[in-house]
C-alpha atoms as a PDB file:
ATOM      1  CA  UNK A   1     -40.818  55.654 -15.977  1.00  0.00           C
ATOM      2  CA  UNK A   2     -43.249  53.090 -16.065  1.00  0.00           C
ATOM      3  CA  UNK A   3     -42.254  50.772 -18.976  1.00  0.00           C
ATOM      4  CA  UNK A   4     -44.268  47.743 -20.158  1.00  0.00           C
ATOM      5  CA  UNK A   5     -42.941  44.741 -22.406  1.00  0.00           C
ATOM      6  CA  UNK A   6     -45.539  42.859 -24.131  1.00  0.00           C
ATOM      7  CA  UNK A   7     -43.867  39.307 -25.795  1.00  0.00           C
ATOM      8  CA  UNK A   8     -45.022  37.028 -28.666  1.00  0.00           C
ATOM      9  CA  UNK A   9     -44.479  33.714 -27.585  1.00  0.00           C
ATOM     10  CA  UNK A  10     -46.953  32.670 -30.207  1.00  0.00           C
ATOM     11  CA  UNK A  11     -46.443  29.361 -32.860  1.00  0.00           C
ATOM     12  CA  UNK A  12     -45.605  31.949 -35.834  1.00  0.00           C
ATOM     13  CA  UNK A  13     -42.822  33.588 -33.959  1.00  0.00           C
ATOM     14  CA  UNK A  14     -41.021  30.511 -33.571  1.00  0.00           C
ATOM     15  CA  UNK A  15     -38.617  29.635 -30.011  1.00  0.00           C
ATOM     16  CA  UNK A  16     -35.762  31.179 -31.729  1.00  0.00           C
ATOM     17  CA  UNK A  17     -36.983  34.601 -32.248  1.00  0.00           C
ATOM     18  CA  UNK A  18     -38.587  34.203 -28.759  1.00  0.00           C
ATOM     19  CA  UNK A  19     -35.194  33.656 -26.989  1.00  0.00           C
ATOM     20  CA  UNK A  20     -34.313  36.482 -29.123  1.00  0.00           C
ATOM     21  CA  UNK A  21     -37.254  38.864 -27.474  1.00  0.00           C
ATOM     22  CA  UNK A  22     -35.343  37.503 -24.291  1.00  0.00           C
ATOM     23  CA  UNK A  23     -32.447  38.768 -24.941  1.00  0.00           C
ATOM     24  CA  UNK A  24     -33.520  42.499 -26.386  1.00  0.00           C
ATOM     25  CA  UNK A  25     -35.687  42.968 -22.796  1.00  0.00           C
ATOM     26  CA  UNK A  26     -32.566  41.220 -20.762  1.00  0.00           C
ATOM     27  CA  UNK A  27     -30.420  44.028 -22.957  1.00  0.00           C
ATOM     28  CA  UNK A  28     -32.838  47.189 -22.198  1.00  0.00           C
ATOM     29  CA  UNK A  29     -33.482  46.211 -18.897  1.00  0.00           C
ATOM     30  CA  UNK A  30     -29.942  46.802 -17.854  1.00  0.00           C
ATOM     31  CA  UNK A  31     -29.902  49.752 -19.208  1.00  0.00           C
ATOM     32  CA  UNK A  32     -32.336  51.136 -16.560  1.00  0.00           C
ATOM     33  CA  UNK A  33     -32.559  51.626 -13.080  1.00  0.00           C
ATOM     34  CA  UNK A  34     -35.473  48.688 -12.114  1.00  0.00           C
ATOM     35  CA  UNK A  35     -36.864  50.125  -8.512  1.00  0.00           C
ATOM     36  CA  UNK A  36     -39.696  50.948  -6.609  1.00  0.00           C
ATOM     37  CA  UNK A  37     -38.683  54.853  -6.689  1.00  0.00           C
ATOM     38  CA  UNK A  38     -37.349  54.418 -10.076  1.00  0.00           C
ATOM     39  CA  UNK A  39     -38.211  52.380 -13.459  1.00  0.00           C
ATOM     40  CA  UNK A  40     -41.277  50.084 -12.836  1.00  0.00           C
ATOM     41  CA  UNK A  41     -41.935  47.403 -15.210  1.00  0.00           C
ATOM     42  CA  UNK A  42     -44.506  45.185 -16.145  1.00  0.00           C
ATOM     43  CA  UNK A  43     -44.136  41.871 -18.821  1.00  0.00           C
ATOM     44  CA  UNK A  44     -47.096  40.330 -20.163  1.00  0.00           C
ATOM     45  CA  UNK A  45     -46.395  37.196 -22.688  1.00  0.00           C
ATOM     46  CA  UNK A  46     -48.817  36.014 -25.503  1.00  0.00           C
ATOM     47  CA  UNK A  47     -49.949  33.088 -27.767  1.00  0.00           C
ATOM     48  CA  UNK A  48     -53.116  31.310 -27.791  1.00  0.00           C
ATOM     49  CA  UNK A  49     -53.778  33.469 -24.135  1.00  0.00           C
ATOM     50  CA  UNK A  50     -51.614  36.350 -22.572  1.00  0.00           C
ATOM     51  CA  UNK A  51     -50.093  35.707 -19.323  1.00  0.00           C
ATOM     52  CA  UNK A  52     -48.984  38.218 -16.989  1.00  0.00           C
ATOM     53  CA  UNK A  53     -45.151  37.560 -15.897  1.00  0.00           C
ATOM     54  CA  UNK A  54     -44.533  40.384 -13.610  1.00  0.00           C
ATOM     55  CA  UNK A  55     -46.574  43.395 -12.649  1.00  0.00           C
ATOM     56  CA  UNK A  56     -45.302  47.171 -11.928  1.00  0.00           C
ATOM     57  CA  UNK A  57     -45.405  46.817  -8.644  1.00  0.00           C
ATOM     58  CA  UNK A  58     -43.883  43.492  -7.860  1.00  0.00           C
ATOM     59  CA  UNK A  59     -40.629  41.901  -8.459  1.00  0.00           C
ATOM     60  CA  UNK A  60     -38.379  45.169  -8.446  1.00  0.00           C
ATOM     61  CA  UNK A  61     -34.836  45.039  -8.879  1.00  0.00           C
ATOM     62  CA  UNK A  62     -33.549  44.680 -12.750  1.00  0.00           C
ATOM     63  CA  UNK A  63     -32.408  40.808 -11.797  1.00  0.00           C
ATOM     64  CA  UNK A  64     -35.735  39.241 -10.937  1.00  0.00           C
ATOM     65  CA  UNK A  65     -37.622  41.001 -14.317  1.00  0.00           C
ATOM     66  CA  UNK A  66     -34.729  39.337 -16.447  1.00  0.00           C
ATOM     67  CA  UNK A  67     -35.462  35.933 -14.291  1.00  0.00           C
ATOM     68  CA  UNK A  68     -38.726  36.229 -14.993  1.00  0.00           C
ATOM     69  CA  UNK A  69     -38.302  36.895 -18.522  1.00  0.00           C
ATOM     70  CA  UNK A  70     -35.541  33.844 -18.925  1.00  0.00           C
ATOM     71  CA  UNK A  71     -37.636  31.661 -17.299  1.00  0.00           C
ATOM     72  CA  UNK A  72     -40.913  32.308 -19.321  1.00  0.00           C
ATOM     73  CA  UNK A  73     -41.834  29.146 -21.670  1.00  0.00           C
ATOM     74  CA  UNK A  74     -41.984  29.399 -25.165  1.00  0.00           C
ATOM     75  CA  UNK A  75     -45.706  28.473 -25.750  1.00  0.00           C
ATOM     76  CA  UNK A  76     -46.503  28.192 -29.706  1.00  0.00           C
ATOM     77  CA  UNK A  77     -50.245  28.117 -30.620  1.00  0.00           C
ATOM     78  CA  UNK A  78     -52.243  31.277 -32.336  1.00  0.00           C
ATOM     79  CA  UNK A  79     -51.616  35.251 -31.929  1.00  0.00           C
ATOM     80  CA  UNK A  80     -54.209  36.915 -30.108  1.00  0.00           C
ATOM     81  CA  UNK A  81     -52.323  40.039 -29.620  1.00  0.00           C
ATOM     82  CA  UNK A  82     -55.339  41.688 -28.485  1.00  0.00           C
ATOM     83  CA  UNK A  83     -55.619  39.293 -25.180  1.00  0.00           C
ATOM     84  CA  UNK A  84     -52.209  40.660 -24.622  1.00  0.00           C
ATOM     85  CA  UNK A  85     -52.755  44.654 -24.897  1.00  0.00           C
ATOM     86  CA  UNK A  86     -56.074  43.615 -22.407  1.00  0.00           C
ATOM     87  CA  UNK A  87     -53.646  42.147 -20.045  1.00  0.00           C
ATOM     88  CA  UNK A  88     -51.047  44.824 -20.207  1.00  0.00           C
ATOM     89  CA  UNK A  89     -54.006  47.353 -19.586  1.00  0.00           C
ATOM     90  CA  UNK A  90     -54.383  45.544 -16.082  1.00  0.00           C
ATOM     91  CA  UNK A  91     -51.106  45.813 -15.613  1.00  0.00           C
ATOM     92  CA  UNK A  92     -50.925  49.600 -16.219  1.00  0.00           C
ATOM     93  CA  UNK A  93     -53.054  50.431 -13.422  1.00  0.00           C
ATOM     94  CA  UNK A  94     -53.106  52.093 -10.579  1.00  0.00           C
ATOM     95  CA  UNK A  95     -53.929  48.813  -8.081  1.00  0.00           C
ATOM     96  CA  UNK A  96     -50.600  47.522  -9.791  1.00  0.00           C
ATOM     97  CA  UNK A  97     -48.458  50.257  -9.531  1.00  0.00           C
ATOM     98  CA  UNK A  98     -48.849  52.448 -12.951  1.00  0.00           C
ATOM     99  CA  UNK A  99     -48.249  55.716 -11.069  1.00  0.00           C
ATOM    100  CA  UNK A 100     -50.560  59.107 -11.264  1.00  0.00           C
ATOM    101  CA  UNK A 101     -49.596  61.307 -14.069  1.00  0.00           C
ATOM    102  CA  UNK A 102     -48.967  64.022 -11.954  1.00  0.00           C
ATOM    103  CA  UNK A 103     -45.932  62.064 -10.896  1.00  0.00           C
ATOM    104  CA  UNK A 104     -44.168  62.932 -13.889  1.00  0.00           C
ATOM    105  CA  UNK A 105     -43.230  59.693 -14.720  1.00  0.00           C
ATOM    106  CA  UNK A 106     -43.240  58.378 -18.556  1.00  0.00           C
ATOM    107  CA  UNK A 107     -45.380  55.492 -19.552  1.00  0.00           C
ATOM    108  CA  UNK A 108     -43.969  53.253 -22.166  1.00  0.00           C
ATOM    109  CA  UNK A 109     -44.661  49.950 -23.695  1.00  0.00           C
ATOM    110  CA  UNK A 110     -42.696  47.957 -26.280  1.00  0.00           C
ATOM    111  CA  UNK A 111     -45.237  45.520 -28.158  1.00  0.00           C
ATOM    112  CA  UNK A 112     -43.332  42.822 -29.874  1.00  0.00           C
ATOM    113  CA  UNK A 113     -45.223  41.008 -32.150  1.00  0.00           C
ATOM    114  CA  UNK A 114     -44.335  39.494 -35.639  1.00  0.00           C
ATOM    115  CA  UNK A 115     -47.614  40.810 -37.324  1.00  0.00           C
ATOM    116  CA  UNK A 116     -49.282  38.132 -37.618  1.00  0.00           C
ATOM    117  CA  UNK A 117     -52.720  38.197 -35.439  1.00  0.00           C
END
């Protein structure tokens, strides 16, 4: 599977729920198997800008993803969800490990956003 996790660390979301989005992706992570033969998984975060935290092909066992995730700052500022879904599209590519559909493998991304863009 290739499995993407797009966060709103926008002002409207509040640090809270953010640690909360933390927590769900810490939570799902473990419940796959994080390798370069197996899950891949790219995180992008958003506010004001979107920031690529990890790409599929980097960072690949299930412990450094959740580091990466835990250590992401809570930014604030506005909700330009669509910066986000143009930064996940880099990262589900092939240069950064999305793999060829002929592979077989699933392609899924959780957007979590609280609406307001």
């Amino acid at each position: 599977m290739d499995l993407g996790f797009v966060l709103d660390a926008s002002g409207s979301i509040g640090a809270a729920d953010f640690q909360k989005q933390r927590i769900f992706v810490g939570q799902l992570l473990r419940q796959v198997n994080v390798g370069p033969n197996k899950t891949h998984v790219g995180i992008v975060k958003y506010s004001s800008n979107a920031q690529v935290l990890t790409y599929l092909n980097r960072d690949y066992t299930v412990e450094e993803k959740i580091r990466v995730v835990n250590t992401s700052v809570y930014n604030g500022g506005s909700t330009q969800t669509s910066a986000a879904l143009q930064a996940m599209d880099r990262v589900f590519s092939l240069s950064n490990g999305l793999r060829k559909l002929e592979e077989g493998a699933s392609r899924v991304i959780f957007v979590i956003t609280d609406g307001a863009s």
